[in-house]
C-alpha atoms as a PDB file:
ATOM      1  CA  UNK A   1     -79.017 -24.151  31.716  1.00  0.00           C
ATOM      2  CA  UNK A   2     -76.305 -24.087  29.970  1.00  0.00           C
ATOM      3  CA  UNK A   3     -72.889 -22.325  30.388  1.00  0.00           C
ATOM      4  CA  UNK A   4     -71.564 -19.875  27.764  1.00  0.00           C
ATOM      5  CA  UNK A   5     -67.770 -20.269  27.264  1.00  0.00           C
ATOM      6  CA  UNK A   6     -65.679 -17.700  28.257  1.00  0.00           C
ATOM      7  CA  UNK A   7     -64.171 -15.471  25.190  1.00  0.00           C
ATOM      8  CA  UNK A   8     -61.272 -15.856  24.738  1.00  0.00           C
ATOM      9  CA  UNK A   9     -59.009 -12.880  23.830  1.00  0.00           C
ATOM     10  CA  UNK A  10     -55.821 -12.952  21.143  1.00  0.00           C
ATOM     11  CA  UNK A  11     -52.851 -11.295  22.490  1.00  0.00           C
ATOM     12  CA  UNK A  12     -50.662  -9.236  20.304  1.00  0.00           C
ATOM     13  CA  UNK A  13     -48.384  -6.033  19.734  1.00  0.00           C
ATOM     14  CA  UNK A  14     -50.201  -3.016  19.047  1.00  0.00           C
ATOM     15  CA  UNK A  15     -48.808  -0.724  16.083  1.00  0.00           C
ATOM     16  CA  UNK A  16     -47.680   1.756  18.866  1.00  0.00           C
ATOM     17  CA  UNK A  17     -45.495  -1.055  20.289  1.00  0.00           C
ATOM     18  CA  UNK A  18     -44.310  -2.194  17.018  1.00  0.00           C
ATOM     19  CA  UNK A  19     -42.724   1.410  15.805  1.00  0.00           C
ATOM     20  CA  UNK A  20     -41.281   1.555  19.192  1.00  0.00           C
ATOM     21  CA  UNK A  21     -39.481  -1.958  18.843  1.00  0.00           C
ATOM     22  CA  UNK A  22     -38.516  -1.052  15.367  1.00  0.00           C
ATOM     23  CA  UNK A  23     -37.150   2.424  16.269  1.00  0.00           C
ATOM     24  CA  UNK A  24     -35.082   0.891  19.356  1.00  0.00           C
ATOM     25  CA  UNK A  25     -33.397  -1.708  16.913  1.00  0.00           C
ATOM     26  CA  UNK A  26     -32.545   0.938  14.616  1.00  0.00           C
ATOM     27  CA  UNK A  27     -30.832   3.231  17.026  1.00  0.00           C
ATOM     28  CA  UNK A  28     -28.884   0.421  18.372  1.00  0.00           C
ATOM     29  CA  UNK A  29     -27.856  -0.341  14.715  1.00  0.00           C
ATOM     30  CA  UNK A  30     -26.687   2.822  14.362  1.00  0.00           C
ATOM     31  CA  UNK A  31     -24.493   2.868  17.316  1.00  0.00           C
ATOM     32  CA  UNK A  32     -22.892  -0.610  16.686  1.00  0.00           C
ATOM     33  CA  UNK A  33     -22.354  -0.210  13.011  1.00  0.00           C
ATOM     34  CA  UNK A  34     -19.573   2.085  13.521  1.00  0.00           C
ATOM     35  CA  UNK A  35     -18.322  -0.012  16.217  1.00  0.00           C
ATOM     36  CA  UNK A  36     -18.332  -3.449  13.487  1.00  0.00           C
ATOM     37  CA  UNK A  37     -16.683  -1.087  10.739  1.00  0.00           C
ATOM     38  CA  UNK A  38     -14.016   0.083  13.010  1.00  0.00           C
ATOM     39  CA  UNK A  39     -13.148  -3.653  14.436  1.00  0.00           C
ATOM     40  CA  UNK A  40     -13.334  -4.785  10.818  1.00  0.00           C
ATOM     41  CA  UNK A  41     -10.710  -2.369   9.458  1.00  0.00           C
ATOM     42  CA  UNK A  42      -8.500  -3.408  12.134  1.00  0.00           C
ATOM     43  CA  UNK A  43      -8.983  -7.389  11.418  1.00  0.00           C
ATOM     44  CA  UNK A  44      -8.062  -6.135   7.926  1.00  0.00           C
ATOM     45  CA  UNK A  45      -4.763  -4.231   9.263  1.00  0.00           C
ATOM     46  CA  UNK A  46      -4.119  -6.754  10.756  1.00  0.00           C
ATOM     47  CA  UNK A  47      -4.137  -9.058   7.769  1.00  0.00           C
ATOM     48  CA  UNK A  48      -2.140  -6.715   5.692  1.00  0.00           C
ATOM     49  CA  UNK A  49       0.150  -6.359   8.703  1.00  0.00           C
ATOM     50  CA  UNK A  50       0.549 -10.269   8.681  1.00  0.00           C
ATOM     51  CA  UNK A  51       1.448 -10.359   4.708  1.00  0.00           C
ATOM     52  CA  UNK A  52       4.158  -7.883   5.277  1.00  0.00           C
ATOM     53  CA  UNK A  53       5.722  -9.450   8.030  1.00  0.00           C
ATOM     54  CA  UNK A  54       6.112 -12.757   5.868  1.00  0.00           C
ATOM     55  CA  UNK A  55       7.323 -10.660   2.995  1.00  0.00           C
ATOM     56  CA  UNK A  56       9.870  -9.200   5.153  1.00  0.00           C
ATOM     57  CA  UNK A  57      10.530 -12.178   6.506  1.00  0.00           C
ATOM     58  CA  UNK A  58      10.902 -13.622   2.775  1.00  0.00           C
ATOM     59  CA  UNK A  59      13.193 -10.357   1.706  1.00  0.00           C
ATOM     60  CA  UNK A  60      15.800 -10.924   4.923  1.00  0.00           C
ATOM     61  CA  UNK A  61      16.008 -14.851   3.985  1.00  0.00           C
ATOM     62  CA  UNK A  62      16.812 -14.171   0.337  1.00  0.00           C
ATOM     63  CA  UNK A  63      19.723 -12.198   1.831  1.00  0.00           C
ATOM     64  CA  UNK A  64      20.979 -14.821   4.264  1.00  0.00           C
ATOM     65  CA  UNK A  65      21.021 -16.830   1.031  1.00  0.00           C
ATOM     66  CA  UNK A  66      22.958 -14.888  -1.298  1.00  0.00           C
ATOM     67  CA  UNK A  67      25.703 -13.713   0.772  1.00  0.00           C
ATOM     68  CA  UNK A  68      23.899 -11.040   2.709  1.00  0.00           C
ATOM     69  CA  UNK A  69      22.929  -9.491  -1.050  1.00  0.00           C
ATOM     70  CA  UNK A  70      19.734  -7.663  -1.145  1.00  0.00           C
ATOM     71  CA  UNK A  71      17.447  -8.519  -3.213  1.00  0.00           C
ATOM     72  CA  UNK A  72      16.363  -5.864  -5.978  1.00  0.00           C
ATOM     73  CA  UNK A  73      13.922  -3.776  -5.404  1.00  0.00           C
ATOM     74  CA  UNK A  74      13.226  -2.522  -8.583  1.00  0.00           C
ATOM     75  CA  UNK A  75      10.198  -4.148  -9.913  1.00  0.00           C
ATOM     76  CA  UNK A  76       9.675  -4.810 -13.360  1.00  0.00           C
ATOM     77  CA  UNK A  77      13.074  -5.315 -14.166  1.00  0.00           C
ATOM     78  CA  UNK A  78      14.149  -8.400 -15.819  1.00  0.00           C
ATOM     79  CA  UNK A  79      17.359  -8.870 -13.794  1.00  0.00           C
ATOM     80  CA  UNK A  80      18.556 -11.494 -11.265  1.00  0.00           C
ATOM     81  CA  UNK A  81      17.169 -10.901  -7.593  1.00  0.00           C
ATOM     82  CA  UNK A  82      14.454  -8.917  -8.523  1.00  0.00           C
ATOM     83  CA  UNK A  83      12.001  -9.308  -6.030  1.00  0.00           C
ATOM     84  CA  UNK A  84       8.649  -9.233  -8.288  1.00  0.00           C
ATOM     85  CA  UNK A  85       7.276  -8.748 -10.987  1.00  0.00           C
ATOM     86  CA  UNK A  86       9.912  -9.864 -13.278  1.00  0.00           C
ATOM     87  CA  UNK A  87       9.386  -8.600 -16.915  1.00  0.00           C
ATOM     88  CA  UNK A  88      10.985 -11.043 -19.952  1.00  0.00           C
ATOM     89  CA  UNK A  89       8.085 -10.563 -22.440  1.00  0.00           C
ATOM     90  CA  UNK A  90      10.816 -12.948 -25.286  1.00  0.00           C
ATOM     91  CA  UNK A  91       9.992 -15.898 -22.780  1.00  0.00           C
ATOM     92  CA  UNK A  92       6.102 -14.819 -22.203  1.00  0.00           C
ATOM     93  CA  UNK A  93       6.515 -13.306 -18.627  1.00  0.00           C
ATOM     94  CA  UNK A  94       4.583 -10.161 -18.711  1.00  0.00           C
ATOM     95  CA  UNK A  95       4.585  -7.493 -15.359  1.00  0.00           C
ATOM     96  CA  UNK A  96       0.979  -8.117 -13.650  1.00  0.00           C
ATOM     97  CA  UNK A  97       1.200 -11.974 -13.957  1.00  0.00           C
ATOM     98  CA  UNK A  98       1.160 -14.998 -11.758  1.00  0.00           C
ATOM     99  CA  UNK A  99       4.078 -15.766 -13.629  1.00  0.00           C
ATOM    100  CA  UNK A 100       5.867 -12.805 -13.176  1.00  0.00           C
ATOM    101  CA  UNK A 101       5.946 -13.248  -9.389  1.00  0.00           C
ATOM    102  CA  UNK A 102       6.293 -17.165  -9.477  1.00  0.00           C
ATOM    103  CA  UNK A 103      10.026 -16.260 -11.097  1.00  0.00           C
ATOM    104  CA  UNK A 104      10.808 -13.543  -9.024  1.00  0.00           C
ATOM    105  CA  UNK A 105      13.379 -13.703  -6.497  1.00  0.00           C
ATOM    106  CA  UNK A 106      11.057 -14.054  -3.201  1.00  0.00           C
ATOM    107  CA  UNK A 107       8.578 -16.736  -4.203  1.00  0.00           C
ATOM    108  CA  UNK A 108      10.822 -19.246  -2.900  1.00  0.00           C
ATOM    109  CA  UNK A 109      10.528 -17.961   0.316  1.00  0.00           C
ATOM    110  CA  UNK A 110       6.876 -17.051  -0.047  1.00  0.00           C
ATOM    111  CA  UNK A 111       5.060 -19.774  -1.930  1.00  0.00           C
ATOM    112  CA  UNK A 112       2.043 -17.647  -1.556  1.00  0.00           C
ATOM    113  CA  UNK A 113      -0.114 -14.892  -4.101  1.00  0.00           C
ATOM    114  CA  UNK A 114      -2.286 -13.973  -1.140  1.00  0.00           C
ATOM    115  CA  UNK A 115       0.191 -12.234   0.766  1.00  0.00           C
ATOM    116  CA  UNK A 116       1.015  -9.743  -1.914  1.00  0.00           C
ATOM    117  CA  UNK A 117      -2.437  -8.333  -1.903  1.00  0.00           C
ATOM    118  CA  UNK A 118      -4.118  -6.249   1.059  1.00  0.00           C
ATOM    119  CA  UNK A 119      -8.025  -6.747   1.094  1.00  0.00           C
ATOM    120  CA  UNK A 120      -8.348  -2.406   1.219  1.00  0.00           C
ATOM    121  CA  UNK A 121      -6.720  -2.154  -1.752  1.00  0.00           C
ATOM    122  CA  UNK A 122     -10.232  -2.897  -3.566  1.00  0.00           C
ATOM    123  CA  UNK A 123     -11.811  -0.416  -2.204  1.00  0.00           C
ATOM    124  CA  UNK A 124      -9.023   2.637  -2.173  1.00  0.00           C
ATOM    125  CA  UNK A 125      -9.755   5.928  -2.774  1.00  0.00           C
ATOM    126  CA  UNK A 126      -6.850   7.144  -4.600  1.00  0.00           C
ATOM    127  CA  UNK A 127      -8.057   8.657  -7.956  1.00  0.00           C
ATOM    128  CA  UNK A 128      -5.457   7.004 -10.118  1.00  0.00           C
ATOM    129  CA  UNK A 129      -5.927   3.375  -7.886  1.00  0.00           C
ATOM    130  CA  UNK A 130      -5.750   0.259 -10.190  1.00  0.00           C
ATOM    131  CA  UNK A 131      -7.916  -2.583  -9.258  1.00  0.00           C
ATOM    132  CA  UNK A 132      -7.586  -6.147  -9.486  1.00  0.00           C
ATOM    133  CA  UNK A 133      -3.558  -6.108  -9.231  1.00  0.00           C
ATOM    134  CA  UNK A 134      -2.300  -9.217  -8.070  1.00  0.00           C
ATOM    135  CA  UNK A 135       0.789  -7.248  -6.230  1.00  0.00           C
ATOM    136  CA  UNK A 136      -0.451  -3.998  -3.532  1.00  0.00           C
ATOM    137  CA  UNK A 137       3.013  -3.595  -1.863  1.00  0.00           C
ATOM    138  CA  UNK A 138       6.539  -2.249  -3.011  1.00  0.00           C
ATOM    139  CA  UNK A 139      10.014  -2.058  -1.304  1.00  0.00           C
ATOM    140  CA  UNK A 140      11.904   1.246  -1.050  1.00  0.00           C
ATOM    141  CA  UNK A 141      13.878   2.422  -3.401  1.00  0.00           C
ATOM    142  CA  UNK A 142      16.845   2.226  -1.163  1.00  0.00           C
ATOM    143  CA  UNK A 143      16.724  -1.383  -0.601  1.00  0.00           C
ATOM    144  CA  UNK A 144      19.035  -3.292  -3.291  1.00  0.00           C
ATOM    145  CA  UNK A 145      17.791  -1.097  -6.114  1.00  0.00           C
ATOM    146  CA  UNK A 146      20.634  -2.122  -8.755  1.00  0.00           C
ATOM    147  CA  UNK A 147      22.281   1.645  -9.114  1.00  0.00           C
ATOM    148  CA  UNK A 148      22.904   4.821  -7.286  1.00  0.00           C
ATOM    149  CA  UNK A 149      20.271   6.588  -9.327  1.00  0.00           C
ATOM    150  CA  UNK A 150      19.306   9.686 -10.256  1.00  0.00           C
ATOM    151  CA  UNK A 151      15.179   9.520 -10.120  1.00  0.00           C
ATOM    152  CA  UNK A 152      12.906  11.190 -12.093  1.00  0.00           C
ATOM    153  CA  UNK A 153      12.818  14.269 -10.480  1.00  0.00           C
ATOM    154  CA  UNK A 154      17.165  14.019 -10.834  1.00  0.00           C
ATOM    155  CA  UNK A 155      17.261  13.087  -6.919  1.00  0.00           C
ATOM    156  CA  UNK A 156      19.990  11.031  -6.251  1.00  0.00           C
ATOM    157  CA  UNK A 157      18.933   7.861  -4.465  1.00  0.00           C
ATOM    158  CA  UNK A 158      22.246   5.972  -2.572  1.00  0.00           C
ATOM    159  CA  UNK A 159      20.594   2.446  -2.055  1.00  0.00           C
ATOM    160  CA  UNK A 160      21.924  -0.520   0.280  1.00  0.00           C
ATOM    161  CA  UNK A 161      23.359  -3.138  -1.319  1.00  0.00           C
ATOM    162  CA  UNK A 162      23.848  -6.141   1.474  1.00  0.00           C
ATOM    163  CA  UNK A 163      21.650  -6.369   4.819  1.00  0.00           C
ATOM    164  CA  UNK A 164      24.601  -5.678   7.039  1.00  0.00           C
ATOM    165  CA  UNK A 165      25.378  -2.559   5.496  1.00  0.00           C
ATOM    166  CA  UNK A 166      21.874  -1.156   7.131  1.00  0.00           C
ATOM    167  CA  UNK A 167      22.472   1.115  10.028  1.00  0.00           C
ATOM    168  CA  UNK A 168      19.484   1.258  12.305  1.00  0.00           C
ATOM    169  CA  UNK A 169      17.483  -1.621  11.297  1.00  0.00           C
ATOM    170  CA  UNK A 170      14.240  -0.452  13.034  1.00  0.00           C
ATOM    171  CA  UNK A 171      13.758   2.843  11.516  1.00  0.00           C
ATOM    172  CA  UNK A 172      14.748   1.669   7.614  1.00  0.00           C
ATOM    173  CA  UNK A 173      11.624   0.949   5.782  1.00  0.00           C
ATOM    174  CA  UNK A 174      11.527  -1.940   3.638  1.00  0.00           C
ATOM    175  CA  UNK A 175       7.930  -2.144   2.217  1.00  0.00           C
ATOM    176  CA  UNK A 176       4.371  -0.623   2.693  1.00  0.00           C
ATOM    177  CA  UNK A 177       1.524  -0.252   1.081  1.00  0.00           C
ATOM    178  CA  UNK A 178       1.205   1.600  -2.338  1.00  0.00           C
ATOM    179  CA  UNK A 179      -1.073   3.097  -4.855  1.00  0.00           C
ATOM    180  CA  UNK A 180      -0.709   4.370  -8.472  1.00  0.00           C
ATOM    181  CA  UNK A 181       0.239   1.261 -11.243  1.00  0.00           C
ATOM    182  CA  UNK A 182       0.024   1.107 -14.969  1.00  0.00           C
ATOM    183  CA  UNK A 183      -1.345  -1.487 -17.691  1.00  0.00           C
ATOM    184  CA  UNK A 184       1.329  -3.416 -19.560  1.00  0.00           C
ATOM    185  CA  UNK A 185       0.397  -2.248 -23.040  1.00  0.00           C
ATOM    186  CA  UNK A 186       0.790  -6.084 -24.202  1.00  0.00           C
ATOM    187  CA  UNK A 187      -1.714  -7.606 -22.383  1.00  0.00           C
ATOM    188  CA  UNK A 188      -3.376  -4.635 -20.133  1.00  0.00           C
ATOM    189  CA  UNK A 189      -2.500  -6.472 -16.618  1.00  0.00           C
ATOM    190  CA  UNK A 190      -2.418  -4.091 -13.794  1.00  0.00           C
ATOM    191  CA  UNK A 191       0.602  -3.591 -11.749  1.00  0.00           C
ATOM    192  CA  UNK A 192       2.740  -1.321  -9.573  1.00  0.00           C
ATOM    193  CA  UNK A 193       5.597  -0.062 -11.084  1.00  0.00           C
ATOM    194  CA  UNK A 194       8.997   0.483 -10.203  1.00  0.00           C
ATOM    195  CA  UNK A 195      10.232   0.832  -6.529  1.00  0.00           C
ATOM    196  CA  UNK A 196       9.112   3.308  -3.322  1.00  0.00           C
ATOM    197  CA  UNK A 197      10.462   6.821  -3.719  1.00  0.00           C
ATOM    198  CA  UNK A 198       7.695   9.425  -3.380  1.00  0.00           C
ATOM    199  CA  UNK A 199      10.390  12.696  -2.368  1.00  0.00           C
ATOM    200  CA  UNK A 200      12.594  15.450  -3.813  1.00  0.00           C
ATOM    201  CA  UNK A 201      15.314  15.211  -1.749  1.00  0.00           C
ATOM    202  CA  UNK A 202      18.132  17.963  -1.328  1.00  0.00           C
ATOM    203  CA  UNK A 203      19.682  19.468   1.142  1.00  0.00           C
ATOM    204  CA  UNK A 204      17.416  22.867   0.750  1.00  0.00           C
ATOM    205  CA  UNK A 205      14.490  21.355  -1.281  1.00  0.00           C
ATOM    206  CA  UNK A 206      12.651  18.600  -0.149  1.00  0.00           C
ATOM    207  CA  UNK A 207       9.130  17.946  -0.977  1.00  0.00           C
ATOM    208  CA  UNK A 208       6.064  15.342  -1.834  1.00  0.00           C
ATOM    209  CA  UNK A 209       6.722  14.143  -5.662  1.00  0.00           C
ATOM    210  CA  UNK A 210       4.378  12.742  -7.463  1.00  0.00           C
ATOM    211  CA  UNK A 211       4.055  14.705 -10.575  1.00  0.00           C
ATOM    212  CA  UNK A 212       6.885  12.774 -12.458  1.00  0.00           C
ATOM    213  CA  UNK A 213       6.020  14.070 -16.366  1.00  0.00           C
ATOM    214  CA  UNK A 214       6.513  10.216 -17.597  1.00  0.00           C
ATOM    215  CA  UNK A 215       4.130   8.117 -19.571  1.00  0.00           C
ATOM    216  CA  UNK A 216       2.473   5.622 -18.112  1.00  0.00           C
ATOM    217  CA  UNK A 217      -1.097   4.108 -19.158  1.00  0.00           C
ATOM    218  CA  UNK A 218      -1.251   6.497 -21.891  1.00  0.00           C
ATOM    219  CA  UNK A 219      -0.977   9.251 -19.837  1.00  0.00           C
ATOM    220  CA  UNK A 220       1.711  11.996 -19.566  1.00  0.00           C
ATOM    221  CA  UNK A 221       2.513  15.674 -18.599  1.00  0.00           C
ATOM    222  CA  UNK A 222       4.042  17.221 -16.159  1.00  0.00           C
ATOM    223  CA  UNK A 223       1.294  17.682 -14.367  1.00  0.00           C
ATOM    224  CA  UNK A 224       0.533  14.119 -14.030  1.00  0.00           C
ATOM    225  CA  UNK A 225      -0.252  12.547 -10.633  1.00  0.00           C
ATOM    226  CA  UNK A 226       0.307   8.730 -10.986  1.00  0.00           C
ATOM    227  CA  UNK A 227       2.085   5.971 -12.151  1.00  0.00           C
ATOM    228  CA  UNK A 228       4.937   5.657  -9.581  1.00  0.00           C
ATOM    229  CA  UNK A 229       4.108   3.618  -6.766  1.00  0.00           C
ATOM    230  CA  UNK A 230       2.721   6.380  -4.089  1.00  0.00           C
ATOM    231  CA  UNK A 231       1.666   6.832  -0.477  1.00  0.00           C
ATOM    232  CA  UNK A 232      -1.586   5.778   0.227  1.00  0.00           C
ATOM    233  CA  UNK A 233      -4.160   6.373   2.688  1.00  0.00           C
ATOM    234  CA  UNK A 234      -6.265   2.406   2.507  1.00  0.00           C
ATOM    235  CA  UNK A 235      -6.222   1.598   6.267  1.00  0.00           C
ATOM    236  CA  UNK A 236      -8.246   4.400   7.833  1.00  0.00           C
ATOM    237  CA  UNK A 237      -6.016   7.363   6.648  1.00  0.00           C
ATOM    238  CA  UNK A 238      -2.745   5.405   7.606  1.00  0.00           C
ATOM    239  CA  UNK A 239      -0.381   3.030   6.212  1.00  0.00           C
ATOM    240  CA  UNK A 240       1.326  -0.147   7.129  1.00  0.00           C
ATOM    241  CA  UNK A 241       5.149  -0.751   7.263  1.00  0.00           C
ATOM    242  CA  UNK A 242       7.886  -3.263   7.547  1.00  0.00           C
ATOM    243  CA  UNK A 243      11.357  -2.236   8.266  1.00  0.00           C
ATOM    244  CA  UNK A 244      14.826  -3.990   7.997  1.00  0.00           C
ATOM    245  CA  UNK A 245      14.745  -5.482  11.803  1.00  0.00           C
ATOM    246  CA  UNK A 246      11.880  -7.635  10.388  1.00  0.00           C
ATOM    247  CA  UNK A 247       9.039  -5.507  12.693  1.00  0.00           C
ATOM    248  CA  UNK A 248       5.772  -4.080  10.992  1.00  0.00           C
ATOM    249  CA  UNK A 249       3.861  -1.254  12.168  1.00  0.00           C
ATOM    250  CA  UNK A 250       0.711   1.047  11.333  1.00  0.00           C
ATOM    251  CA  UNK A 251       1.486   4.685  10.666  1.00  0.00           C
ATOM    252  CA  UNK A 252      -1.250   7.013  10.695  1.00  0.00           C
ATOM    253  CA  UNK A 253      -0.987  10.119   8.820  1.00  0.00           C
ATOM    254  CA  UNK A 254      -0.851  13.026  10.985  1.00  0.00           C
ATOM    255  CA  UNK A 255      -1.945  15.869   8.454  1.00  0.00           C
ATOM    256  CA  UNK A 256      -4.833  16.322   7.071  1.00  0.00           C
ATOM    257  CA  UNK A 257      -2.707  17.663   3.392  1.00  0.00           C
ATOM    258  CA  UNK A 258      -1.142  13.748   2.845  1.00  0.00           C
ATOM    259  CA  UNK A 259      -4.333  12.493   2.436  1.00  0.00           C
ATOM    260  CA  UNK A 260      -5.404  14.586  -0.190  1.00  0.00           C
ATOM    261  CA  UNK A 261      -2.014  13.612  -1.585  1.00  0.00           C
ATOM    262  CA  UNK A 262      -2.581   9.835  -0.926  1.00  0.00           C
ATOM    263  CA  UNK A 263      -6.810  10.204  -2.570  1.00  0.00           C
ATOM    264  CA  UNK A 264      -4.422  12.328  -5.471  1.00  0.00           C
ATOM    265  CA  UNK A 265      -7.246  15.279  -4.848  1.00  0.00           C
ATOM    266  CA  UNK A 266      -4.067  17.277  -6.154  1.00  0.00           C
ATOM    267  CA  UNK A 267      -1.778  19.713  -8.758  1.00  0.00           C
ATOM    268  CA  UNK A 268       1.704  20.386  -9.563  1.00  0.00           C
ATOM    269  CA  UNK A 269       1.180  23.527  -6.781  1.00  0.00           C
ATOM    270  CA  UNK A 270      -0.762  21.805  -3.898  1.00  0.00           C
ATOM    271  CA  UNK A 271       2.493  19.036  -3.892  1.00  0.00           C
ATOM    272  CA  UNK A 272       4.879  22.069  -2.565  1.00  0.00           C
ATOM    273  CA  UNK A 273       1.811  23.536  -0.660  1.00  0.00           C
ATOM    274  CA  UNK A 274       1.365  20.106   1.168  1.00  0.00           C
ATOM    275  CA  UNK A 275       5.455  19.657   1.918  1.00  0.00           C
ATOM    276  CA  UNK A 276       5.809  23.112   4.347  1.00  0.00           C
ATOM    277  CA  UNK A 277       6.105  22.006   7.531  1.00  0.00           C
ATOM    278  CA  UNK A 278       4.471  18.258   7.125  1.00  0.00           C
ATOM    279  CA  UNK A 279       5.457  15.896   9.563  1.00  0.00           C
ATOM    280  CA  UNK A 280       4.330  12.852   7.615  1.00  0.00           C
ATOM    281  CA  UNK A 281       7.017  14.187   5.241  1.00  0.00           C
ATOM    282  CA  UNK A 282       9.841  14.366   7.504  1.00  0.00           C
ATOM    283  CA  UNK A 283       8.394  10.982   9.031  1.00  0.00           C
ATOM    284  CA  UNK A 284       8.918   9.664   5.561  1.00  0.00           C
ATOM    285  CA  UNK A 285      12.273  11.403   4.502  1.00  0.00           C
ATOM    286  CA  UNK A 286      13.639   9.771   7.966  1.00  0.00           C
ATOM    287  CA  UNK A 287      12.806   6.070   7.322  1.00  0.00           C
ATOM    288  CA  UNK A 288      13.801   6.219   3.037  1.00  0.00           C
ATOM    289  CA  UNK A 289      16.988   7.925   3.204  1.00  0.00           C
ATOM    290  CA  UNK A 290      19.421   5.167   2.510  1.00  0.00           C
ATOM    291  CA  UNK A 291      23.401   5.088   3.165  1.00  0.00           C
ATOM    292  CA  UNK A 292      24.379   8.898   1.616  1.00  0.00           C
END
């Protein structure tokens, strides 16, 4: 007689088994994801952290060059020691170029585009944010700007001329990162403009200014909101910062009114509004004011 083979049965996962599998995956995406954003906005801090600390490092070698001089801080000028973005349109340099900051008075010392760019900047929030600049940071206007100045809001600024002449190193910002720009009207290149000076300061009057009433990108009024290099929010509602002792640090904003004035969510009004009692103001005031 003969033997019948045994059946032999398929294993598999049963539909039940699958959605379960599928639903477990998904809820341990969802827990990790903000978990891999977070450690990803830090590697980028850190990055843009790095870049500043060479730039700094660049900025206090140019002075231990030139007789302790500072280098200027006013970009877009077409003066010696200007630190970038050097504008002689007679010999072809335009602001926004490679060329611009290949002449300027830190590429020496840098040798680098990369580390004038922060990664966030492509992805900022700031309604009047410029893409595809080559340059994301700026130096304070009290760092070896040429003049004792009066700004555009007729603040006077009283800027440092030599390194030495800086009284308490580690609370004197040098650079950070910035928002706002303009397009050279020549050739349309995108760049920040001018130096780091985002008060009105006086003794009895001291508040957020952005709203400058200048032209810049075809664009003017006094109720305009960009166009001066501004505070900006890119690194999870905080900004990094290098002072004059050559250390960098992250600053993050501590009310909730700065970054509507870093995303530019703003008017004339909500600039005063914002300035009562703001710490990230008075944080800011502390670490500009220069030698007055």
């Amino acid at each position: 007689m003969k033997k019948e083979r045994p059946k032999i049965g398929y294993a598999g996962f049963t539909l039940v088994e699958l959605l379960v599998v599928i639903s477990i995956i998904a809820m341990l995406l969802s827990i990790l994801m903000p978990s891999l954003s977070k450690a990803r906005e830090q590697a980028r801090r850190i990055d843009c952290l790095s870049h500043l600390k060479q730039l700094t490092l660049a900025w206090t070698m140019y002075a231990m060059g030139n007789n302790d001089r500072l280098c200027s801080s006013y970009a877009g000028s077409n003066e010696e020691g200007t630190w970038a973005d050097i504008w002689k349109p007679d010999e072809g340099i335009i602001r926004g170029s490679e060329l611009a900051i290949k002449v300027a008075a830190l590429w020496p010392y840098t040798q680098s585009l990369k580390i004038y760019e922060c990664q966030n900047a492509l992805t900022c929030k700031s309604v009047h944010s410029i893409p595809n600049r080559l340059r994301d940071y700026s130096i304070s206007r009290t760092m070896g700007y040429p003049d004792i100045t009066i700004w555009y809001d007729k603040t006077p600024v009283y800027p440092f001329k030599t390194l030495g002449s800086i009284q308490q190193t580690s609370e004197k910002l040098v650079l950070l990162d910035t928002e706002g720009g303009a397009y050279e009207p020549q050739t349309y290149l995108p760049h920040l403009v001018n130096a780091f000076w985002p008060i009105h300061l006086e003794p009895d009057n001291t508040i957020w200014q952005f709203a400058v009433g200048v032209s810049i990108g075809g664009i003017s009024g006094n109720d305009s909101t960009h166009g001066l290099n501004i505070i900006t929010s890119r690194h999870d509602n905080g900004s990094n910062l290098s002072f004059a002792d050559g250390h960098c640090s992250y600053y993050k904003y501590k009310d909730k009114r700065t970054i509507k004035l870093c995303q530019e969510i703003i008017n004339r009004e909500f600039e005063k509004e914002a300035s009562v009692d703001n710490p990230d103001l008075d944080y800011m005031v502390r670490i500009l004011k220069g030698p007055q």
